[in-house]
C-alpha atoms as a PDB file:
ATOM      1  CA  UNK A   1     -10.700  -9.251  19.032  1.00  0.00           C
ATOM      2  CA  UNK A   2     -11.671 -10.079  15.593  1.00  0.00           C
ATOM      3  CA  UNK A   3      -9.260 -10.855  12.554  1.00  0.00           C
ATOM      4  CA  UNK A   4     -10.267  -9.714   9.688  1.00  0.00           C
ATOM      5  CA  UNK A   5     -12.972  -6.711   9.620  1.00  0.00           C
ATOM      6  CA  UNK A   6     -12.215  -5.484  13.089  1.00  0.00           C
ATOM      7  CA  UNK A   7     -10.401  -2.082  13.902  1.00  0.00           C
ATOM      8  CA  UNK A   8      -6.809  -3.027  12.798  1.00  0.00           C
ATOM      9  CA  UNK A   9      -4.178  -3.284  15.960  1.00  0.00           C
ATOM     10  CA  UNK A  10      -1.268  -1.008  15.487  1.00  0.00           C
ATOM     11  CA  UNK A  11       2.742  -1.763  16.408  1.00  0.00           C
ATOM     12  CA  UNK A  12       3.505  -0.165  19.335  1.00  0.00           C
ATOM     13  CA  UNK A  13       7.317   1.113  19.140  1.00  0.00           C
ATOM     14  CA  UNK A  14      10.001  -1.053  21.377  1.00  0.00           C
ATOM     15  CA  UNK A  15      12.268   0.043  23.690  1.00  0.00           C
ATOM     16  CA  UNK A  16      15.303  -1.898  21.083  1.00  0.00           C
ATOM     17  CA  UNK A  17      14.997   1.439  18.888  1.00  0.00           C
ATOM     18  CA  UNK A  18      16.672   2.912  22.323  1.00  0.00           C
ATOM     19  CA  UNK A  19      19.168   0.762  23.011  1.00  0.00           C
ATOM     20  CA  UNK A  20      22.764  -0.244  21.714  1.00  0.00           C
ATOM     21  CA  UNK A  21      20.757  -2.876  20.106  1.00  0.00           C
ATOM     22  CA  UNK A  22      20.408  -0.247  17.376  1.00  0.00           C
ATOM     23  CA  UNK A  23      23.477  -1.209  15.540  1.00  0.00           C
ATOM     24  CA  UNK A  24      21.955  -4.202  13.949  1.00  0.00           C
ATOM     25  CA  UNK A  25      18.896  -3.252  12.831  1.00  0.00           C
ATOM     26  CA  UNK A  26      20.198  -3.139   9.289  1.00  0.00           C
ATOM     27  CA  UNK A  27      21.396  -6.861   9.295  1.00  0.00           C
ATOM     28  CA  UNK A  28      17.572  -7.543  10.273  1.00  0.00           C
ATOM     29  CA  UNK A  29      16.038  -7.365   6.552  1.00  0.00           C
ATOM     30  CA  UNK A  30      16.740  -9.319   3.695  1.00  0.00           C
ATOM     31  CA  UNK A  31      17.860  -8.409   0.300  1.00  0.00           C
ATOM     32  CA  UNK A  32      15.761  -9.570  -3.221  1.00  0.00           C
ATOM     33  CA  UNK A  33      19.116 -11.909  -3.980  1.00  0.00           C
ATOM     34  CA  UNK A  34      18.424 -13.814  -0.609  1.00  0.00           C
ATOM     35  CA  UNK A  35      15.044 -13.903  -0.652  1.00  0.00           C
ATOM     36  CA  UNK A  36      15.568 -15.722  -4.136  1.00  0.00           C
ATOM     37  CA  UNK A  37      18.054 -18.186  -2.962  1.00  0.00           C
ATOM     38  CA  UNK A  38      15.676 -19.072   0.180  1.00  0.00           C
ATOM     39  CA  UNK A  39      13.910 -21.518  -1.720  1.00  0.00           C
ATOM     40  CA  UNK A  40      10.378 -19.682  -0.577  1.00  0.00           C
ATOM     41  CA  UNK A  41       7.689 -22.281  -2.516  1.00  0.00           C
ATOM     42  CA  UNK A  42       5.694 -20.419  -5.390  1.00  0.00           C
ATOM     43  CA  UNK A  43       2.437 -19.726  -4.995  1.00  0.00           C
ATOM     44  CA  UNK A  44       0.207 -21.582  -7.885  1.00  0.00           C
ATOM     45  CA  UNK A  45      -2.436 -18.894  -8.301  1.00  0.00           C
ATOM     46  CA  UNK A  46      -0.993 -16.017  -6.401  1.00  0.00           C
ATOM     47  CA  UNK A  47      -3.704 -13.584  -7.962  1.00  0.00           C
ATOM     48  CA  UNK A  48      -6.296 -15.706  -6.641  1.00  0.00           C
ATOM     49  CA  UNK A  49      -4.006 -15.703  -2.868  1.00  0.00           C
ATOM     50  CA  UNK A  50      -4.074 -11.973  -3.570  1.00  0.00           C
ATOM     51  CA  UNK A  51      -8.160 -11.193  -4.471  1.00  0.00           C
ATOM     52  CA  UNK A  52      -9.387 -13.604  -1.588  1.00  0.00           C
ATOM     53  CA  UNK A  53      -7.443 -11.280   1.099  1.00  0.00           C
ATOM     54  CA  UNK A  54      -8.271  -8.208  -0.353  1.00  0.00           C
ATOM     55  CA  UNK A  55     -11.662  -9.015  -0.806  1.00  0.00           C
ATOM     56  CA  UNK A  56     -11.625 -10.449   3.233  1.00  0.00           C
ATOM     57  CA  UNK A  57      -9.644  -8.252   4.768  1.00  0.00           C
ATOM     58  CA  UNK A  58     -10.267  -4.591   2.795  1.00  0.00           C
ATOM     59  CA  UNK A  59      -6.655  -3.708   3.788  1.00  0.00           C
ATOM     60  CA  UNK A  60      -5.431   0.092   3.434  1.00  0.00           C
ATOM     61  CA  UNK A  61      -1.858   1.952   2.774  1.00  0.00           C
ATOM     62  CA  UNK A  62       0.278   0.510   5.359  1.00  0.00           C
ATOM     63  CA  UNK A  63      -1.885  -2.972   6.280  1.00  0.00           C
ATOM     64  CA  UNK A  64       0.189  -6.337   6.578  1.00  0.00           C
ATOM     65  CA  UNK A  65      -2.582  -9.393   6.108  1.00  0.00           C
ATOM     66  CA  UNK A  66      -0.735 -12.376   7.289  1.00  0.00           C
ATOM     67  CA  UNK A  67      -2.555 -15.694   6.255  1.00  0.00           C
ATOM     68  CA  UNK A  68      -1.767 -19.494   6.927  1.00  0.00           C
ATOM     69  CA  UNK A  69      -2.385 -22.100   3.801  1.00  0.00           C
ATOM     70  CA  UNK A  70      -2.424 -25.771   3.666  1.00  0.00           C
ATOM     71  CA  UNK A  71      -0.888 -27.989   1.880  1.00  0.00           C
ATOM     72  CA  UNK A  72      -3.786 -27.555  -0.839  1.00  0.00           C
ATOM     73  CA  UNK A  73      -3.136 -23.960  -1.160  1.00  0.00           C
ATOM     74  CA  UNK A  74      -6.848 -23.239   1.084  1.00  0.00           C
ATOM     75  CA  UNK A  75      -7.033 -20.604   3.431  1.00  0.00           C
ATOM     76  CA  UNK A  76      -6.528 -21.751   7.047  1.00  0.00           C
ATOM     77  CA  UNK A  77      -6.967 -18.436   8.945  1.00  0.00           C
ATOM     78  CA  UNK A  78      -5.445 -14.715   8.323  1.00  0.00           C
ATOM     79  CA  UNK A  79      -5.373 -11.507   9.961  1.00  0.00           C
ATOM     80  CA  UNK A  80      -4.719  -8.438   9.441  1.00  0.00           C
ATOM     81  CA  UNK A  81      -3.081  -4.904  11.478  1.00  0.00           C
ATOM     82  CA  UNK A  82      -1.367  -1.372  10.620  1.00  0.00           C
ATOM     83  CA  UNK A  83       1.974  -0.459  11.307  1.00  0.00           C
ATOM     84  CA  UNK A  84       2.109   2.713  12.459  1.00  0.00           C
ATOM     85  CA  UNK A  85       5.005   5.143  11.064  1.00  0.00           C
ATOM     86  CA  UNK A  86       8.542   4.263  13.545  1.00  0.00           C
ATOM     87  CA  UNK A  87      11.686   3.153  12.584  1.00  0.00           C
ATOM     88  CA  UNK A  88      11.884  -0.050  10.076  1.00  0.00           C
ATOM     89  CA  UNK A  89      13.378  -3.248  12.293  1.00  0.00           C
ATOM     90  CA  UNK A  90      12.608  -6.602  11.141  1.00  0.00           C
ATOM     91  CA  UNK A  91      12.860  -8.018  14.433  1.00  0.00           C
ATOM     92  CA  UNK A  92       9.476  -5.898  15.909  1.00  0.00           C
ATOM     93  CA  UNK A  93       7.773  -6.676  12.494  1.00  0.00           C
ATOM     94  CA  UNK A  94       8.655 -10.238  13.335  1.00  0.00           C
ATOM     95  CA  UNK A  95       7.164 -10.201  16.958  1.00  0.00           C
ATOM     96  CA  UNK A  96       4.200  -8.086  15.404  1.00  0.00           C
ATOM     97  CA  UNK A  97       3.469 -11.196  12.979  1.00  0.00           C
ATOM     98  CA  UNK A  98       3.936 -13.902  15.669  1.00  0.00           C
ATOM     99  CA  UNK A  99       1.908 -12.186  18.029  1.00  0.00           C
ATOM    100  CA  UNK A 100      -0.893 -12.738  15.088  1.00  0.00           C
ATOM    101  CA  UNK A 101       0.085 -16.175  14.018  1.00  0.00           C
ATOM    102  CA  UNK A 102      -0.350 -17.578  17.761  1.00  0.00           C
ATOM    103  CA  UNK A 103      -3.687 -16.172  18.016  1.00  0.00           C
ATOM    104  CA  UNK A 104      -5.059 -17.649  14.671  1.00  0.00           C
ATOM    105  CA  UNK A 105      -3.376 -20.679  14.664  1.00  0.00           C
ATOM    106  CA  UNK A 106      -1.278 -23.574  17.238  1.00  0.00           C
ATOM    107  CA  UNK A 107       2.503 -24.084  16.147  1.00  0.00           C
ATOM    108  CA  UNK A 108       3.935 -27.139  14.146  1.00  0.00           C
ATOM    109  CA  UNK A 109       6.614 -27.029  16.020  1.00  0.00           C
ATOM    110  CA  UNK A 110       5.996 -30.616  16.781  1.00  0.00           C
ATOM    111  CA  UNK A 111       6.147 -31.566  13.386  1.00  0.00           C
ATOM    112  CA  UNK A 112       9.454 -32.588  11.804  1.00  0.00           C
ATOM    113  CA  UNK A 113       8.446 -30.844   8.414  1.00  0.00           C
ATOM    114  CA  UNK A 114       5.892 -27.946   7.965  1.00  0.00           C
ATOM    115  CA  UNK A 115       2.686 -28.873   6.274  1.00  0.00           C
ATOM    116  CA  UNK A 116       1.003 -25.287   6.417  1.00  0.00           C
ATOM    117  CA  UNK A 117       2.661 -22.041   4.502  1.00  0.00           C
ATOM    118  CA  UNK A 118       2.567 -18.638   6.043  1.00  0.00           C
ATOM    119  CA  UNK A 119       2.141 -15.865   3.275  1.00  0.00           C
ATOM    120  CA  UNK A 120       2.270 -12.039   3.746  1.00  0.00           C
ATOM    121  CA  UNK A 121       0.425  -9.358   1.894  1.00  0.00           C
ATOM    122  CA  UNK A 122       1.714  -5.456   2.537  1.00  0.00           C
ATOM    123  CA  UNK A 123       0.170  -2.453   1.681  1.00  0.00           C
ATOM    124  CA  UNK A 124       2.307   0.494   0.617  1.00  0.00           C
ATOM    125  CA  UNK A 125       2.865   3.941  -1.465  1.00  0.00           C
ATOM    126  CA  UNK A 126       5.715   4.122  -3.817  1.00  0.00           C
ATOM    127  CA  UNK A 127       5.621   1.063  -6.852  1.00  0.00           C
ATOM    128  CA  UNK A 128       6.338  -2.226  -6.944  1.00  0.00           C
ATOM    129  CA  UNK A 129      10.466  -1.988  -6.560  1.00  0.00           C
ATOM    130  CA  UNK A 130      11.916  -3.528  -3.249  1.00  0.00           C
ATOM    131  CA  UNK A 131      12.695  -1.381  -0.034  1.00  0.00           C
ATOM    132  CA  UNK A 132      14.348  -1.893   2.957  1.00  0.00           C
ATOM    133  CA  UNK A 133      11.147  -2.069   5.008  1.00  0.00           C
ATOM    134  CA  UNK A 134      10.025  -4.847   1.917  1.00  0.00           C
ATOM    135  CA  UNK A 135      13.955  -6.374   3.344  1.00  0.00           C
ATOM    136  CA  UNK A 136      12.653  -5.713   7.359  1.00  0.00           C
ATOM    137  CA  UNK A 137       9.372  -7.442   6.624  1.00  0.00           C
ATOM    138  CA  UNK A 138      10.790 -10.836   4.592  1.00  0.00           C
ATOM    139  CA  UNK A 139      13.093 -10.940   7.692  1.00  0.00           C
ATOM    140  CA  UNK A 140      10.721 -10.775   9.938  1.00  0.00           C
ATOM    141  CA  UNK A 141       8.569 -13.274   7.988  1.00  0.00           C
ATOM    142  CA  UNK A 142      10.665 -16.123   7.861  1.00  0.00           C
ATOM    143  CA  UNK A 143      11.827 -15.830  11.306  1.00  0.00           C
ATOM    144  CA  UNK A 144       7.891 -16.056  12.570  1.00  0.00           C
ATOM    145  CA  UNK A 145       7.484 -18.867  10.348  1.00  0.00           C
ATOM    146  CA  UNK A 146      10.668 -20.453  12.075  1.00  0.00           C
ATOM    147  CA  UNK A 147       9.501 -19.753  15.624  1.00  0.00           C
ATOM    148  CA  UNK A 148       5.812 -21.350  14.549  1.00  0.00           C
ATOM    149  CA  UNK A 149       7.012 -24.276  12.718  1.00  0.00           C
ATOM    150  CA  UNK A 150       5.485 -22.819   9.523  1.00  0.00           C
ATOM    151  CA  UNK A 151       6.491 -22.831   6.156  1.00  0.00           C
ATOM    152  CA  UNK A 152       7.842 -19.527   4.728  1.00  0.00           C
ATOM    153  CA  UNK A 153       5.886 -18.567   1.808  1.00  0.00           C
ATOM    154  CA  UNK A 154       5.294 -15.515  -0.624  1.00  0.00           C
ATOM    155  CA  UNK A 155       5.827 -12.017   0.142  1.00  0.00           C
ATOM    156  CA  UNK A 156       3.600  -9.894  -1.925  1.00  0.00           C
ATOM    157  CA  UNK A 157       3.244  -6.074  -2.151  1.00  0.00           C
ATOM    158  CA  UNK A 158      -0.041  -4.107  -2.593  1.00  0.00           C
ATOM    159  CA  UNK A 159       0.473  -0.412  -4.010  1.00  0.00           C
ATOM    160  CA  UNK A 160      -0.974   1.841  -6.513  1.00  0.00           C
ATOM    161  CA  UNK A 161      -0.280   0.371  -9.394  1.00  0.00           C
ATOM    162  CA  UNK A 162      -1.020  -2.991  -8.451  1.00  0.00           C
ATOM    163  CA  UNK A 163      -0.254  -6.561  -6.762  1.00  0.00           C
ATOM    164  CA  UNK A 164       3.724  -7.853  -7.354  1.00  0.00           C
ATOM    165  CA  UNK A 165       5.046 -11.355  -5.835  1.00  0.00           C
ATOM    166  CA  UNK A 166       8.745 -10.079  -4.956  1.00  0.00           C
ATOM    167  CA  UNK A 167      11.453 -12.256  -5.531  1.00  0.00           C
ATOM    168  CA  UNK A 168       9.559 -14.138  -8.268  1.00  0.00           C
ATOM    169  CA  UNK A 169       8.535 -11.174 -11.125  1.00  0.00           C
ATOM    170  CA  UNK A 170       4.642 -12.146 -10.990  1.00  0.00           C
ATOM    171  CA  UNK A 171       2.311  -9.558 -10.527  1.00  0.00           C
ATOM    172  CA  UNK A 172      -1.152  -7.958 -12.106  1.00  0.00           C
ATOM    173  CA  UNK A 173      -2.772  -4.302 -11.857  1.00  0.00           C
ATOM    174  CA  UNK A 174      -5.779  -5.080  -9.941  1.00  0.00           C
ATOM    175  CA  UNK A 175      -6.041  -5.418  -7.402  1.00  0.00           C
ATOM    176  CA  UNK A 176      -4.320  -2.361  -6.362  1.00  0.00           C
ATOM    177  CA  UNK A 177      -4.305  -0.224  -3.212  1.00  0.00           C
ATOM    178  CA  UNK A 178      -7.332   2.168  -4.062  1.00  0.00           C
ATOM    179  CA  UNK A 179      -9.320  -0.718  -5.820  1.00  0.00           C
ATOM    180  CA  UNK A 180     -13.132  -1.415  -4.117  1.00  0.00           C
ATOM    181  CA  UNK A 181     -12.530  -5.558  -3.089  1.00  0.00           C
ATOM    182  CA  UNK A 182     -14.505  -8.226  -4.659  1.00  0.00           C
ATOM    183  CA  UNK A 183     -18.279  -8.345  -3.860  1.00  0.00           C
ATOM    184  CA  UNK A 184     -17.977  -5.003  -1.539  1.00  0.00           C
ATOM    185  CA  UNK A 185     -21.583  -3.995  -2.600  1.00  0.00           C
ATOM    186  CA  UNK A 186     -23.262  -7.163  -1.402  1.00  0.00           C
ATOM    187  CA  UNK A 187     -23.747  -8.072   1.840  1.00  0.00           C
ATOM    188  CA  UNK A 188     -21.709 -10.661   4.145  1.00  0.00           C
ATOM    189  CA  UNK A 189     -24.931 -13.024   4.326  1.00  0.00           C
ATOM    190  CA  UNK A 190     -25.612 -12.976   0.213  1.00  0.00           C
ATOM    191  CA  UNK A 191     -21.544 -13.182  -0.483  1.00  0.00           C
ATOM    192  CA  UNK A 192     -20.147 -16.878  -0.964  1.00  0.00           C
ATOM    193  CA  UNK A 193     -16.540 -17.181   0.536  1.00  0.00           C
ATOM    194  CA  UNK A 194     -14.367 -16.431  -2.596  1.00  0.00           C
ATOM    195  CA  UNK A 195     -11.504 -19.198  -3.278  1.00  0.00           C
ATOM    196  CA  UNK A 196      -7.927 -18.504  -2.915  1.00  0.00           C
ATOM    197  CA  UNK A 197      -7.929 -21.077  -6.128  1.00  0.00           C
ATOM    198  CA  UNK A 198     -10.186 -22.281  -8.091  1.00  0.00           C
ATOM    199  CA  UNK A 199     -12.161 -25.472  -7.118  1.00  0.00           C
ATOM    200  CA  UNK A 200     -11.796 -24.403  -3.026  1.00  0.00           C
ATOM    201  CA  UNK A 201     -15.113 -22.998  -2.497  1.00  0.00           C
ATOM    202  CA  UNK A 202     -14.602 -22.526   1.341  1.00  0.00           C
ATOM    203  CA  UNK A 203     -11.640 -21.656   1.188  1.00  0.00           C
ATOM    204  CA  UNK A 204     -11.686 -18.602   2.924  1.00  0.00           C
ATOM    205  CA  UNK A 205     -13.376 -18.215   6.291  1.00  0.00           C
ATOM    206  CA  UNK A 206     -13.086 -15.296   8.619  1.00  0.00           C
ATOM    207  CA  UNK A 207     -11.502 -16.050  11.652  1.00  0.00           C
ATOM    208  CA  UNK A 208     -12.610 -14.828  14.855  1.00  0.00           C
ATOM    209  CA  UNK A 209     -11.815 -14.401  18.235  1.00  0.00           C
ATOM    210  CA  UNK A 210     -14.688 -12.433  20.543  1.00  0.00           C
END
């Protein structure tokens, strides 16, 4: 399987949608006021976060490209899948997003403080105002961060008209959803890794599993 470039893997639906379990699918998002008060660390060049994975990962309407930072801000690994239309439950978006974490990257669990950040890109119609599947998939974030002893970091939304960090009211036009990524008409061999900032020349590798 590779992360990244390769055919994206989709969500299969759970058997929870089923079940009396049901009820509490609405307590499993969060709103934009608790997001806020989570104390989520700011990004210090989120448009640069938000060009590098775009440019890597080429995502489309409906793409989540989960990547792991250091402490420096430099891309550790990422990877990228499509959630396929099915009812909007934070707690499968969170299994979909651990399921990707543990195959890019070991827990911290060890670790009595996280020293790497786990950030989420989404691609979506509609504009840059929150949803409740924006709620479902900060949920389901910071609970895979929890159960990977990662840090919980920036949730940021891809659509038409453009990038938007939500919860912090930073955002730009471009990238957007139907923008061509960075360096799309050169090939892989003649492109340099772009930096998620700037003085991190490698900071962006592709990570692969075969």
């Amino acid at each position: 399987m590779t992360f990244g470039f390769a055919p994206s893997a989709a969500l299969t639906p759970s058997s929870t949608f089923k079940s009396a379990d049901s009820g509490h699918r609405t307590g499993r998002l969060l709103e934009p006021a608790e997001w806020a008060a989570a104390g989520i660390p700011l990004l210090r060049s989120p448009r640069d976060v938000v060009v590098g994975l775009h440019s890597r990962h080429r995502p489309s309407a409906s793409t989540a490209v989960v990547a792991v930072l250091n402490h420096e801000e430099r891309l550790v690994a990422s990877a990228s899948f499509t959630r396929h239309a099915q009812p909007t439950d934070g707690w499968v978006l969170r299994n979909a997003l651990l399921d990707h974490l543990r195959r890019i990257v070991p827990h911290d669990l060890r670790r009595r403080t996280p020293v790497r950040t786990a950030v989420l890109l989404y691609c979506r119609e509609g504009d840059e105002r929150w949803t409740e599947e924006d709620g479902a998939w900060m949920w389901g974030l910071r609970d895979a961060c929890t159960l990977h002893g990662l840090r919980c970091g920036a949730y940021i939304t891809l659509t038409r008209g453009g990038w938007q960090v939500l919860g912090e009211g930073r955002g730009g036009r471009r990238p957007n959803l139907l923008s061509r990524p960075a360096g799309i008409g050169r090939s892989t061999a003649d492109t340099p890794p772009a930096a998620l900032r700037s003085g991190a020349p490698a900071a962006l590798r592709r990570v692969a599993a075969r």
